[in-house]
ModelCIF file with pLDDT and N, C-alpha, C, O atoms, coordinates in Angstrom:
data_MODEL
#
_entry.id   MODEL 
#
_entity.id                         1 
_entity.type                       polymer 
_entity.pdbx_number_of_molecules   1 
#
_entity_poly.entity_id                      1 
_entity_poly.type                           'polypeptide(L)' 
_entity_poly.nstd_linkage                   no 
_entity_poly.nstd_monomer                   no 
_entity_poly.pdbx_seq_one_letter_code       
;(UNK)(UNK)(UNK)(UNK)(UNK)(UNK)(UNK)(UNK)(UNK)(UNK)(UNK)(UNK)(UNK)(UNK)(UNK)(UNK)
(UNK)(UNK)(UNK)(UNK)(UNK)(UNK)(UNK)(UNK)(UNK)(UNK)(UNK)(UNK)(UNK)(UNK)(UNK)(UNK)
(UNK)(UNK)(UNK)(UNK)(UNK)(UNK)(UNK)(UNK)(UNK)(UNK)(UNK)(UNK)(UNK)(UNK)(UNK)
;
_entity_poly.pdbx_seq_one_letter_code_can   XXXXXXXXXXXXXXXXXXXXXXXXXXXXXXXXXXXXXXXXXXXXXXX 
_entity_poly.pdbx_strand_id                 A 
#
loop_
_entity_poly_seq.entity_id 
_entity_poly_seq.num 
_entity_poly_seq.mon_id 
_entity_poly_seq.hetero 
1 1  UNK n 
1 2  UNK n 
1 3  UNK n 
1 4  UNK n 
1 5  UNK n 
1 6  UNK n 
1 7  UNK n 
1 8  UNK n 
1 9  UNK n 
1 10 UNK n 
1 11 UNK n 
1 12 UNK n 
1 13 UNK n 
1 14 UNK n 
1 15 UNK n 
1 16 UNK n 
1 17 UNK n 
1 18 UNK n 
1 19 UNK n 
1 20 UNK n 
1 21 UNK n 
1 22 UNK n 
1 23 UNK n 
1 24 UNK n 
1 25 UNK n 
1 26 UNK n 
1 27 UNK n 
1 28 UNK n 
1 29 UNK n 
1 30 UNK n 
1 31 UNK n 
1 32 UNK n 
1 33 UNK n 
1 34 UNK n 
1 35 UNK n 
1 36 UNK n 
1 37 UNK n 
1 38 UNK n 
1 39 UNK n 
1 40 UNK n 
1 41 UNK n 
1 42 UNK n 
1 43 UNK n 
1 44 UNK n 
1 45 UNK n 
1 46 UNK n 
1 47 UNK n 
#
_struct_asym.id          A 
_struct_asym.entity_id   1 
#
loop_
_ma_qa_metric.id 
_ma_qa_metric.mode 
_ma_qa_metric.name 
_ma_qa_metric.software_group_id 
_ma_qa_metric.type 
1 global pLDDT . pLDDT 
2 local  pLDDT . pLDDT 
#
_ma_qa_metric_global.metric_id      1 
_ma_qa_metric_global.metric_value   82.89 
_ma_qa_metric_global.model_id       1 
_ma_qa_metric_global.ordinal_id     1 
#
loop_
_ma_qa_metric_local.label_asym_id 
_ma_qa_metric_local.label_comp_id 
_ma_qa_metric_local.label_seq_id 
_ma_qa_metric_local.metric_id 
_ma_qa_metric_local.metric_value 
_ma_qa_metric_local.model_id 
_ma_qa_metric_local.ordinal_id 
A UNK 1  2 80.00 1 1  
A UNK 2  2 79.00 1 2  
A UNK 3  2 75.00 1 3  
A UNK 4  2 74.00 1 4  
A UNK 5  2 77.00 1 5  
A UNK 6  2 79.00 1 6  
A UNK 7  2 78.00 1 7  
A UNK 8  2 81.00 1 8  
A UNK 9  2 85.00 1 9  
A UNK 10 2 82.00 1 10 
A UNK 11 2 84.00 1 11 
A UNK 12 2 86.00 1 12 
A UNK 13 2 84.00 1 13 
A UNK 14 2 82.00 1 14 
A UNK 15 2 87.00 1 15 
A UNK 16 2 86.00 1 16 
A UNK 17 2 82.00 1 17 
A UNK 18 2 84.00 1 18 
A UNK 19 2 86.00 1 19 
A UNK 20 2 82.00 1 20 
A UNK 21 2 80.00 1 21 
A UNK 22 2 85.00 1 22 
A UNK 23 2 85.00 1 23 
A UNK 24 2 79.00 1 24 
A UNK 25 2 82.00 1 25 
A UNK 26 2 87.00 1 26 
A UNK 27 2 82.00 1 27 
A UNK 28 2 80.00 1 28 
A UNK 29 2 85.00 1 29 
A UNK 30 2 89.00 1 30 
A UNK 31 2 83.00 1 31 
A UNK 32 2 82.00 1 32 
A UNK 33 2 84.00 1 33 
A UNK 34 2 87.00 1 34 
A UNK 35 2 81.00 1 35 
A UNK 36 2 81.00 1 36 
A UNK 37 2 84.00 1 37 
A UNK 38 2 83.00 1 38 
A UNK 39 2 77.00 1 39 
A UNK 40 2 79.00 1 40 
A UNK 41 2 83.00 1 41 
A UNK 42 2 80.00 1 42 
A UNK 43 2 86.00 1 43 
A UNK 44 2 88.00 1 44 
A UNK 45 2 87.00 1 45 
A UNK 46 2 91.00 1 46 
A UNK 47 2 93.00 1 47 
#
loop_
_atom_site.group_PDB 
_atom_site.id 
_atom_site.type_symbol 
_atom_site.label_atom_id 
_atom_site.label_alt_id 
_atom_site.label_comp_id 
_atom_site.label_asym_id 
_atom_site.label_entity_id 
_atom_site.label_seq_id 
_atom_site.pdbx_PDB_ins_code 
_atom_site.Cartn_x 
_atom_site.Cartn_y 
_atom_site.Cartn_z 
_atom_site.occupancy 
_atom_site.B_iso_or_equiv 
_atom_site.pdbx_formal_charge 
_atom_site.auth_seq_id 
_atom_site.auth_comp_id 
_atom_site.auth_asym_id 
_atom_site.auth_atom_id 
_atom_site.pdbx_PDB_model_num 
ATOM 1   N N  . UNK A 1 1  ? 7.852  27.770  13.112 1.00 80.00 ? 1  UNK A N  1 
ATOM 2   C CA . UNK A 1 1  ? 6.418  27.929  12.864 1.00 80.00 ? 1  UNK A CA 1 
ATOM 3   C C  . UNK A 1 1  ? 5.752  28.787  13.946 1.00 80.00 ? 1  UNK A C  1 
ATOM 4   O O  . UNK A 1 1  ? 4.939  29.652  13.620 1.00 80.00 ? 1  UNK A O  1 
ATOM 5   N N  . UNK A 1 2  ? 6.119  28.538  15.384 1.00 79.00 ? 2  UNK A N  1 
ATOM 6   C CA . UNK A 1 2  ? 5.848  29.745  16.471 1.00 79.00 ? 2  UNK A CA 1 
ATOM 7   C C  . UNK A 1 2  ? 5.962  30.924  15.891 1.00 79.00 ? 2  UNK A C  1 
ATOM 8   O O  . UNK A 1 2  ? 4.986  31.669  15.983 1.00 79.00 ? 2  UNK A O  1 
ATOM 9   N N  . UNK A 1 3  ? 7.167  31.403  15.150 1.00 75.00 ? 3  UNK A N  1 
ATOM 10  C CA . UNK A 1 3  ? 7.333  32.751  14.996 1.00 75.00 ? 3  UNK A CA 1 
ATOM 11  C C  . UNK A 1 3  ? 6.714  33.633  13.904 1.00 75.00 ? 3  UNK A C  1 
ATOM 12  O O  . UNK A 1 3  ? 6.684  34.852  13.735 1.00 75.00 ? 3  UNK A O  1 
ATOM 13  N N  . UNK A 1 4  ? 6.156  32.423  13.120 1.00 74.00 ? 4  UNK A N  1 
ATOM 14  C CA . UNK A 1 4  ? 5.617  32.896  11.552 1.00 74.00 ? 4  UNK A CA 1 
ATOM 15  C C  . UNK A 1 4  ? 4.239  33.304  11.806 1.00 74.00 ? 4  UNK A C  1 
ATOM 16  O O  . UNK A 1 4  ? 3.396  32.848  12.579 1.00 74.00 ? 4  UNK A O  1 
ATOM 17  N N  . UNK A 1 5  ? 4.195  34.659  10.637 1.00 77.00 ? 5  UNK A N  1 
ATOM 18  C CA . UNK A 1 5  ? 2.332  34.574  10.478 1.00 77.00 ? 5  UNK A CA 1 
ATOM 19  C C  . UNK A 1 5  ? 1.520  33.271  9.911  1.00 77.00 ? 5  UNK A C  1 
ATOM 20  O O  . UNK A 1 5  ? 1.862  32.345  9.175  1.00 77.00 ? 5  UNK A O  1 
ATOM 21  N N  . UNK A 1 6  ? 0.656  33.505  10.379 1.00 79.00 ? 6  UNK A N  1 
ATOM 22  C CA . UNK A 1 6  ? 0.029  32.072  10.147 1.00 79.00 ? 6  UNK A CA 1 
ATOM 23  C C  . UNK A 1 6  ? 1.013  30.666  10.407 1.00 79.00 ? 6  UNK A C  1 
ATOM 24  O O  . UNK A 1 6  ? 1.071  29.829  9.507  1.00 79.00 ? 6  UNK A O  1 
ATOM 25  N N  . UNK A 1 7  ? 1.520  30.532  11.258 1.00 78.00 ? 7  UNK A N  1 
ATOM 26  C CA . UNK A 1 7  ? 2.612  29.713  11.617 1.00 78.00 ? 7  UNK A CA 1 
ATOM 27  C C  . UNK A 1 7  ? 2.392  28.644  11.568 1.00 78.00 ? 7  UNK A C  1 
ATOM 28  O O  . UNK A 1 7  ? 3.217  27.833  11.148 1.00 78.00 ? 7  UNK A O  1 
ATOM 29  N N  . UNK A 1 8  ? 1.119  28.295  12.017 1.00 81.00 ? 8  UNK A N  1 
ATOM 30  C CA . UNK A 1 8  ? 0.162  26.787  12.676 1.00 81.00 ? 8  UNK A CA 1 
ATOM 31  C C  . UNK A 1 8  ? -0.216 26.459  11.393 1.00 81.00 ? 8  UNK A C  1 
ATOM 32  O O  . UNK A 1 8  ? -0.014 25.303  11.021 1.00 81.00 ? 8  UNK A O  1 
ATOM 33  N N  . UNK A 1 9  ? -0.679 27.179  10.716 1.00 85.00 ? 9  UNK A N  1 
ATOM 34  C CA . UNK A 1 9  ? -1.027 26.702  9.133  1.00 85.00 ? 9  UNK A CA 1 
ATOM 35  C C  . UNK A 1 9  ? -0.530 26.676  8.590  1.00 85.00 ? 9  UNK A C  1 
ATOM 36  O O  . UNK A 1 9  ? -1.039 26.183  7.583  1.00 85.00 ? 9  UNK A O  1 
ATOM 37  N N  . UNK A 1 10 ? 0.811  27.036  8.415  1.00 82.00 ? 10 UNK A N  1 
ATOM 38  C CA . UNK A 1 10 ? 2.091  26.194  7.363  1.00 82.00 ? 10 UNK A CA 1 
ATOM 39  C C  . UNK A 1 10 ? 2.764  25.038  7.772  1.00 82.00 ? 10 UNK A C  1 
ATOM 40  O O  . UNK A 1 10 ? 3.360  24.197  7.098  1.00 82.00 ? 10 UNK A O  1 
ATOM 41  N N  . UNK A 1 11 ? 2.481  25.166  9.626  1.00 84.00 ? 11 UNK A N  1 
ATOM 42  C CA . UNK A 1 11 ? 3.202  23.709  10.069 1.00 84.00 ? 11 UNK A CA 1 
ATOM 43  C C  . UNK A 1 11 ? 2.296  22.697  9.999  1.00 84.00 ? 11 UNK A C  1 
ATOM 44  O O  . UNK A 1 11 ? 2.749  21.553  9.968  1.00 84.00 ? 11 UNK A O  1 
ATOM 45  N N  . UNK A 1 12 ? 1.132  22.858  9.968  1.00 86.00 ? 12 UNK A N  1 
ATOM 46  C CA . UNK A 1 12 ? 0.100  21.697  10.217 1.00 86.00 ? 12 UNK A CA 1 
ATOM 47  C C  . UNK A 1 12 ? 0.062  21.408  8.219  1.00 86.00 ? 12 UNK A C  1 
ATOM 48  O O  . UNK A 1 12 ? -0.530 20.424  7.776  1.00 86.00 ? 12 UNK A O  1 
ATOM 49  N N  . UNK A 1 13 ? 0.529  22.069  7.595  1.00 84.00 ? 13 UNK A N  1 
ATOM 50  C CA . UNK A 1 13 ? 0.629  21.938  6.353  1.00 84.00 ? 13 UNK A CA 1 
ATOM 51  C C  . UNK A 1 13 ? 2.016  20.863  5.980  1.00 84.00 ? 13 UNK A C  1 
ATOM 52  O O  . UNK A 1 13 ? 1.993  19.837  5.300  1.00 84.00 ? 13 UNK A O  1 
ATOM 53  N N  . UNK A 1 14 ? 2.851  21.320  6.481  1.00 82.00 ? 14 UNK A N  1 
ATOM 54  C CA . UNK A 1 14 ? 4.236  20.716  6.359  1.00 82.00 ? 14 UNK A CA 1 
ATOM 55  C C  . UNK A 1 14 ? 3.969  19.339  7.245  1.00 82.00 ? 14 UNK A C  1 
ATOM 56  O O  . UNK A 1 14 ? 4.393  18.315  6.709  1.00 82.00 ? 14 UNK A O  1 
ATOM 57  N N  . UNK A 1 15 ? 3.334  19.185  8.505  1.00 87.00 ? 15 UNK A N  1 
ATOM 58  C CA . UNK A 1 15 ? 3.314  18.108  8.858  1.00 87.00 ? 15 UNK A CA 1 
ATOM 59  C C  . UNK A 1 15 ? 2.232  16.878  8.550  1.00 87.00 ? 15 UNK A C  1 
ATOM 60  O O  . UNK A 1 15 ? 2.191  15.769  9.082  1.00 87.00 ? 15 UNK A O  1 
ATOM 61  N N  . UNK A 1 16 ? 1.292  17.487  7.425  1.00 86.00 ? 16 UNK A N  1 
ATOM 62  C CA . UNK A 1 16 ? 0.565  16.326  6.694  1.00 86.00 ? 16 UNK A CA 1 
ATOM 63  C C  . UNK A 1 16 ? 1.053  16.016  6.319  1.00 86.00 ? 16 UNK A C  1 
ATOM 64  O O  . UNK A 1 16 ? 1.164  14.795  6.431  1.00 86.00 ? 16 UNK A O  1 
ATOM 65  N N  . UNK A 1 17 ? 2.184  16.958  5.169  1.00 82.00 ? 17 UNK A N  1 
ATOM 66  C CA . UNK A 1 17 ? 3.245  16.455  4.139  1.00 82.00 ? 17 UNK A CA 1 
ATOM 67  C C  . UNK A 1 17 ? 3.936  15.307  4.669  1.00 82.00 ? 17 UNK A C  1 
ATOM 68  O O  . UNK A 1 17 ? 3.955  14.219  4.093  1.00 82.00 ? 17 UNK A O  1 
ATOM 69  N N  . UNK A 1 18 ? 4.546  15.567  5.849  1.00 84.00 ? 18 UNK A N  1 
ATOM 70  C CA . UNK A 1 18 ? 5.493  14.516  5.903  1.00 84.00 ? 18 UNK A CA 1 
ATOM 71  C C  . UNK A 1 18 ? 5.282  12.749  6.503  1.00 84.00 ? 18 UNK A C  1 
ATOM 72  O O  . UNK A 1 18 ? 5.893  11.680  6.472  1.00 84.00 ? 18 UNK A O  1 
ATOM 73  N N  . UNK A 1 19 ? 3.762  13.437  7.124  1.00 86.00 ? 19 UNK A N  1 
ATOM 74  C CA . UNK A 1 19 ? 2.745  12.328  7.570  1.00 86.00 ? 19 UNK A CA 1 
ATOM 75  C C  . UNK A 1 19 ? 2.423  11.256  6.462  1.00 86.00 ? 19 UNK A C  1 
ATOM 76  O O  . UNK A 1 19 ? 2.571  10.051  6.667  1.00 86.00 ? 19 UNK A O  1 
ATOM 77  N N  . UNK A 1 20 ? 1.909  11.856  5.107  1.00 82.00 ? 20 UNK A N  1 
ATOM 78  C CA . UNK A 1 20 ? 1.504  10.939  3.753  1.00 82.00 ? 20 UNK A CA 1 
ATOM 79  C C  . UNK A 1 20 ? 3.056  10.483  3.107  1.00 82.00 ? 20 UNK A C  1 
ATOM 80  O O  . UNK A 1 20 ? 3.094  9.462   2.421  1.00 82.00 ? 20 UNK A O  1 
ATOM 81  N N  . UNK A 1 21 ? 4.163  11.169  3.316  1.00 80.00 ? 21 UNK A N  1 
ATOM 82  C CA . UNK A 1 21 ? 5.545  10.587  3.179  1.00 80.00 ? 21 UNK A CA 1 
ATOM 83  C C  . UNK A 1 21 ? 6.175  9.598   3.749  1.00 80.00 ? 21 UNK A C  1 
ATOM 84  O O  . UNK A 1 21 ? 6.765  8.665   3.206  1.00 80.00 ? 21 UNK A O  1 
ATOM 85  N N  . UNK A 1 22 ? 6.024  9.842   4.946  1.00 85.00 ? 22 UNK A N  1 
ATOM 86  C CA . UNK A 1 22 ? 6.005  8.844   5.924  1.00 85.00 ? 22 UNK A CA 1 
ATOM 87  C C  . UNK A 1 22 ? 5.232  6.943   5.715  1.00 85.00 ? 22 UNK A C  1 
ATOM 88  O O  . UNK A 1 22 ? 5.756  5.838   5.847  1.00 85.00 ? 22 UNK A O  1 
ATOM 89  N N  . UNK A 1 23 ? 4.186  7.266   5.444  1.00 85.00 ? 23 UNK A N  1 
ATOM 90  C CA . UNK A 1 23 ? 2.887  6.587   5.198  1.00 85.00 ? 23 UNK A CA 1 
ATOM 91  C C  . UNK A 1 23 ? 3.792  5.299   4.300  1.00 85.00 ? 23 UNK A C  1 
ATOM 92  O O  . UNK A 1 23 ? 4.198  4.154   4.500  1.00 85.00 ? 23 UNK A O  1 
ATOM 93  N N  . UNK A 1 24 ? 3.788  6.312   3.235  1.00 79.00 ? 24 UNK A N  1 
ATOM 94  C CA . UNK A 1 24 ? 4.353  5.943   1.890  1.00 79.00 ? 24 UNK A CA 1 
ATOM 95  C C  . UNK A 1 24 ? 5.390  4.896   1.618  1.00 79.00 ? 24 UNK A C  1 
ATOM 96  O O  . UNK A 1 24 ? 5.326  3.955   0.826  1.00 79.00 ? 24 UNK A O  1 
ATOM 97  N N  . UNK A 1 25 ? 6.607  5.332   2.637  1.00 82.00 ? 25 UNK A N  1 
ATOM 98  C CA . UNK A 1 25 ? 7.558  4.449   2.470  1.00 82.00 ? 25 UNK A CA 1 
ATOM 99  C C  . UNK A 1 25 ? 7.488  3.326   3.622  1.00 82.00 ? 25 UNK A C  1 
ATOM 100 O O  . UNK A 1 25 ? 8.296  2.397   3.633  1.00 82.00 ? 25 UNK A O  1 
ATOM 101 N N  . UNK A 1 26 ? 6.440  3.470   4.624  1.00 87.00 ? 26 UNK A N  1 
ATOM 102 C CA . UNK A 1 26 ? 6.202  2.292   5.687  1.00 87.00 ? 26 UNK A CA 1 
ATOM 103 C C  . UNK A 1 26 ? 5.267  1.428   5.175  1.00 87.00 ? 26 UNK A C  1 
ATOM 104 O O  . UNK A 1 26 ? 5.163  0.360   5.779  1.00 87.00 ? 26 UNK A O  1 
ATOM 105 N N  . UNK A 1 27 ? 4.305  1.668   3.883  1.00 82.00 ? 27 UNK A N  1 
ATOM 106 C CA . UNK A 1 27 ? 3.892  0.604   3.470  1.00 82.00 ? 27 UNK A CA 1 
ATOM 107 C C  . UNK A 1 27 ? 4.663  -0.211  2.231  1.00 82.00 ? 27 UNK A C  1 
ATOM 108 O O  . UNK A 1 27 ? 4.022  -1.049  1.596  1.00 82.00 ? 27 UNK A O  1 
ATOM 109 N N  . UNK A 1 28 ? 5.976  0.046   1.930  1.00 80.00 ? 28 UNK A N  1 
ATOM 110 C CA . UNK A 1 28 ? 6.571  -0.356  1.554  1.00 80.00 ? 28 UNK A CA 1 
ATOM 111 C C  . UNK A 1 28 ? 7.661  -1.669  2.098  1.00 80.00 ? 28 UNK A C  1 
ATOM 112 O O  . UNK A 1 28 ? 8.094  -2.711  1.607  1.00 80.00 ? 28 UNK A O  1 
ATOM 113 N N  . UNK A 1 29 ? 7.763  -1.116  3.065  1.00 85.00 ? 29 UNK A N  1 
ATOM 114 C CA . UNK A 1 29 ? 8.918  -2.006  3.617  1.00 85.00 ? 29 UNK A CA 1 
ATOM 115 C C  . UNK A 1 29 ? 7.880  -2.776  4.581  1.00 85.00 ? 29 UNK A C  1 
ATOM 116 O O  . UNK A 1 29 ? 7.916  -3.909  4.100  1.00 85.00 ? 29 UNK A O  1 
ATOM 117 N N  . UNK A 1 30 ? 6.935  -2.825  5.709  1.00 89.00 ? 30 UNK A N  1 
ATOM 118 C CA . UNK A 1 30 ? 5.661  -3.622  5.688  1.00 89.00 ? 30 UNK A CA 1 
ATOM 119 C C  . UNK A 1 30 ? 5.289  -5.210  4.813  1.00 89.00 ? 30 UNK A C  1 
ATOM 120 O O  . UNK A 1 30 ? 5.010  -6.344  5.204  1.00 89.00 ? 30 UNK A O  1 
ATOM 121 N N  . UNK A 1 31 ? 5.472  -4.527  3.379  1.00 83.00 ? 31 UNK A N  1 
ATOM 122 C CA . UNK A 1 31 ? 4.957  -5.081  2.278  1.00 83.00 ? 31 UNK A CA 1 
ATOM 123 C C  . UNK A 1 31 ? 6.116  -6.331  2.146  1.00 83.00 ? 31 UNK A C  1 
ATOM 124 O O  . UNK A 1 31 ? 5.762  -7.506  2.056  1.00 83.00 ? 31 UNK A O  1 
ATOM 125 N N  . UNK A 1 32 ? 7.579  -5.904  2.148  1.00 82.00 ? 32 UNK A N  1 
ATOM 126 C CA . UNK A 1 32 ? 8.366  -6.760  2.495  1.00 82.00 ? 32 UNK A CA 1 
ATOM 127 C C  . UNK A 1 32 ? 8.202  -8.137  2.761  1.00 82.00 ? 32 UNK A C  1 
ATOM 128 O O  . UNK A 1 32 ? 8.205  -9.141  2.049  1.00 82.00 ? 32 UNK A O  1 
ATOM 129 N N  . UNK A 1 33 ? 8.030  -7.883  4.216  1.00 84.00 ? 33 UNK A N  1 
ATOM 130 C CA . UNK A 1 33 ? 8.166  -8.787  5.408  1.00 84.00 ? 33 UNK A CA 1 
ATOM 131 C C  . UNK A 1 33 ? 6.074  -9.929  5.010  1.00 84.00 ? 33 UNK A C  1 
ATOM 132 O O  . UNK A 1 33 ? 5.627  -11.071 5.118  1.00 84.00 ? 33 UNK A O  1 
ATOM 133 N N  . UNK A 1 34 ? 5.746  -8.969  4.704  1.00 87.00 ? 34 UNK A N  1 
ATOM 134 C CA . UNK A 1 34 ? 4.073  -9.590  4.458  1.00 87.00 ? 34 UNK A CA 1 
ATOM 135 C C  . UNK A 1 34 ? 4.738  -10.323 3.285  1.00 87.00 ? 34 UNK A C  1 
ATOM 136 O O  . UNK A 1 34 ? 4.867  -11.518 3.550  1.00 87.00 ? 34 UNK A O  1 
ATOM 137 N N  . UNK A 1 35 ? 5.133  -10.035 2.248  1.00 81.00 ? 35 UNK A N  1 
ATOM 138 C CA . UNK A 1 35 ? 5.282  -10.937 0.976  1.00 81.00 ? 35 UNK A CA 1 
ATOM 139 C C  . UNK A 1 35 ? 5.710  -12.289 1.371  1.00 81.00 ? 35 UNK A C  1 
ATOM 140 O O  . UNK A 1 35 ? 5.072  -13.335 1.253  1.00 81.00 ? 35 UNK A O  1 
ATOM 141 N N  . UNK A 1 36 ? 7.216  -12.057 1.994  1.00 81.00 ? 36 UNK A N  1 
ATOM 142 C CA . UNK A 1 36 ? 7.745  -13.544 2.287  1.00 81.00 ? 36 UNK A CA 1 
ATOM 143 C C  . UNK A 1 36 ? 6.864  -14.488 3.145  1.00 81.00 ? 36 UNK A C  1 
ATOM 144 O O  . UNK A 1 36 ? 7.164  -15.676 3.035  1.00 81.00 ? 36 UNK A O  1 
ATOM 145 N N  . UNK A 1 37 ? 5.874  -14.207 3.948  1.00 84.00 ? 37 UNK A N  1 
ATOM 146 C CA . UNK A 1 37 ? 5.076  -14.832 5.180  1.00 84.00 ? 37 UNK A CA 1 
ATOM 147 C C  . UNK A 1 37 ? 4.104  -15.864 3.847  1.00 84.00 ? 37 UNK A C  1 
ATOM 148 O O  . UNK A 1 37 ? 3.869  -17.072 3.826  1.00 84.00 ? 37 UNK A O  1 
ATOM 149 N N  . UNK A 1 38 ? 3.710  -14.704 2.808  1.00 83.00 ? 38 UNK A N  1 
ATOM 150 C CA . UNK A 1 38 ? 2.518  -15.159 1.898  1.00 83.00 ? 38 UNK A CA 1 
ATOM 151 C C  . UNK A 1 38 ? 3.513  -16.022 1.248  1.00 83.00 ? 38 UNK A C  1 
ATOM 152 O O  . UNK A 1 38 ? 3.175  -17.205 1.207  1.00 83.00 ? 38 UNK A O  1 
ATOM 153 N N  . UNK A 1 39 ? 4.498  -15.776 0.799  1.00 77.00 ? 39 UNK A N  1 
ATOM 154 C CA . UNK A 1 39 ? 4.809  -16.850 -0.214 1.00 77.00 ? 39 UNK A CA 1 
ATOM 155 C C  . UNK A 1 39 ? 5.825  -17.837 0.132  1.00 77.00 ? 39 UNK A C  1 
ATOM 156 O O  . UNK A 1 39 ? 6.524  -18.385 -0.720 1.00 77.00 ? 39 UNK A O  1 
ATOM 157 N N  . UNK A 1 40 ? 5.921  -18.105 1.620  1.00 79.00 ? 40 UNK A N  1 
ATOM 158 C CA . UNK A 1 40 ? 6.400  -19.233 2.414  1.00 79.00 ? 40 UNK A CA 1 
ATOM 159 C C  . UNK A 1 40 ? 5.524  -19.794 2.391  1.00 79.00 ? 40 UNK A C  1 
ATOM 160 O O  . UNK A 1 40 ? 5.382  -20.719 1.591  1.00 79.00 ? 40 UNK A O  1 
ATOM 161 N N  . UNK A 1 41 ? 4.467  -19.393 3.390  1.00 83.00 ? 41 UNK A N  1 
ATOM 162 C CA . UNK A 1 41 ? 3.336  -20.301 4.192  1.00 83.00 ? 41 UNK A CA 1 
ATOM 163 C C  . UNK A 1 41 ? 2.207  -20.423 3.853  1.00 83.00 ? 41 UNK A C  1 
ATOM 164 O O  . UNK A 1 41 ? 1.518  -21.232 4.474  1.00 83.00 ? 41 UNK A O  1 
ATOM 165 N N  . UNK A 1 42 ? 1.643  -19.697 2.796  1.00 80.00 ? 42 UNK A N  1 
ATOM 166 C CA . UNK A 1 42 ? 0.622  -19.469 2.084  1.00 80.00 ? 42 UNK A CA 1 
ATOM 167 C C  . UNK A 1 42 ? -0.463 -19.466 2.921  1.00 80.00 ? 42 UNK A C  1 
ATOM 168 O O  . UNK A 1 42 ? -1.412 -20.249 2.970  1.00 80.00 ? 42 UNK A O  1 
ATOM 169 N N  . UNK A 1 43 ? -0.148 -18.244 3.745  1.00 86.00 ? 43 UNK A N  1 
ATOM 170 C CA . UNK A 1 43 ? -0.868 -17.392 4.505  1.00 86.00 ? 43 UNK A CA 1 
ATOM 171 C C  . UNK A 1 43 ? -1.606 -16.146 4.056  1.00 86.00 ? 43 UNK A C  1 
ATOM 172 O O  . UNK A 1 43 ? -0.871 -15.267 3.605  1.00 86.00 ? 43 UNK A O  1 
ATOM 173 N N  . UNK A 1 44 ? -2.993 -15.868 4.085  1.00 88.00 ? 44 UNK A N  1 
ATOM 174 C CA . UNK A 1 44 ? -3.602 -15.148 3.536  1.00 88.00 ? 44 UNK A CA 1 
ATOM 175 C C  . UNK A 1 44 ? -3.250 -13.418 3.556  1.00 88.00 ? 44 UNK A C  1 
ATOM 176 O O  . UNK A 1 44 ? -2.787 -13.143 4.662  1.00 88.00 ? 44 UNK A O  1 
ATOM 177 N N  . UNK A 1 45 ? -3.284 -12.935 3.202  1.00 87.00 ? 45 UNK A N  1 
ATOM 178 C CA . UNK A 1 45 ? -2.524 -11.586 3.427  1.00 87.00 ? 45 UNK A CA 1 
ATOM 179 C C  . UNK A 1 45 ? -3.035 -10.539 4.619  1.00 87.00 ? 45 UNK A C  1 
ATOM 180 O O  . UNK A 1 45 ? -2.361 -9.838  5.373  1.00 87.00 ? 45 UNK A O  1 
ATOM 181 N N  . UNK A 1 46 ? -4.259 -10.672 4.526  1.00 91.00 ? 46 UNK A N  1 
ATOM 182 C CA . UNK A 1 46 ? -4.898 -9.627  6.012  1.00 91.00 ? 46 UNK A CA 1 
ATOM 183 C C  . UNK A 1 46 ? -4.262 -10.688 7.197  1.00 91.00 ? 46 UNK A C  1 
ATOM 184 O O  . UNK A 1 46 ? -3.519 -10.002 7.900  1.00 91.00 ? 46 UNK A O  1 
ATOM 185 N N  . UNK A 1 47 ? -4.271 -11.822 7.587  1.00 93.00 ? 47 UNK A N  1 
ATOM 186 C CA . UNK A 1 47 ? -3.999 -12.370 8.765  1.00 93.00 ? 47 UNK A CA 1 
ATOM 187 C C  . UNK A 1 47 ? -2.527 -11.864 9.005  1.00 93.00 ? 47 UNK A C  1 
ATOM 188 O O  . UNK A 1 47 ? -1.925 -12.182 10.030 1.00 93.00 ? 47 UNK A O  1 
#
């Protein structure tokens, strides 16, 4: 991306991408570990 025209704006492009990808599959596996807590202890979900 240093070497490219407009370099910063295809990387800052590519690295939202992988930022909302990222996102994506960590509220997944998150979701996991929260499910079993809720449906052991019947613990509210924000706590």
């Amino acid at each position: 991306f240093e070497t490219m025209p407009a370099g910063h704006l295809v990387g800052g492009v590519f690295f939202i991408m992988l930022a909302i990808a990222a996102l994506s599959s960590a509220f997944s596996i998150l979701e996991v570990v929260v499910s079993f807590v809720i449906d052991t202890f019947d613990i509210g979900r924000v706590p």
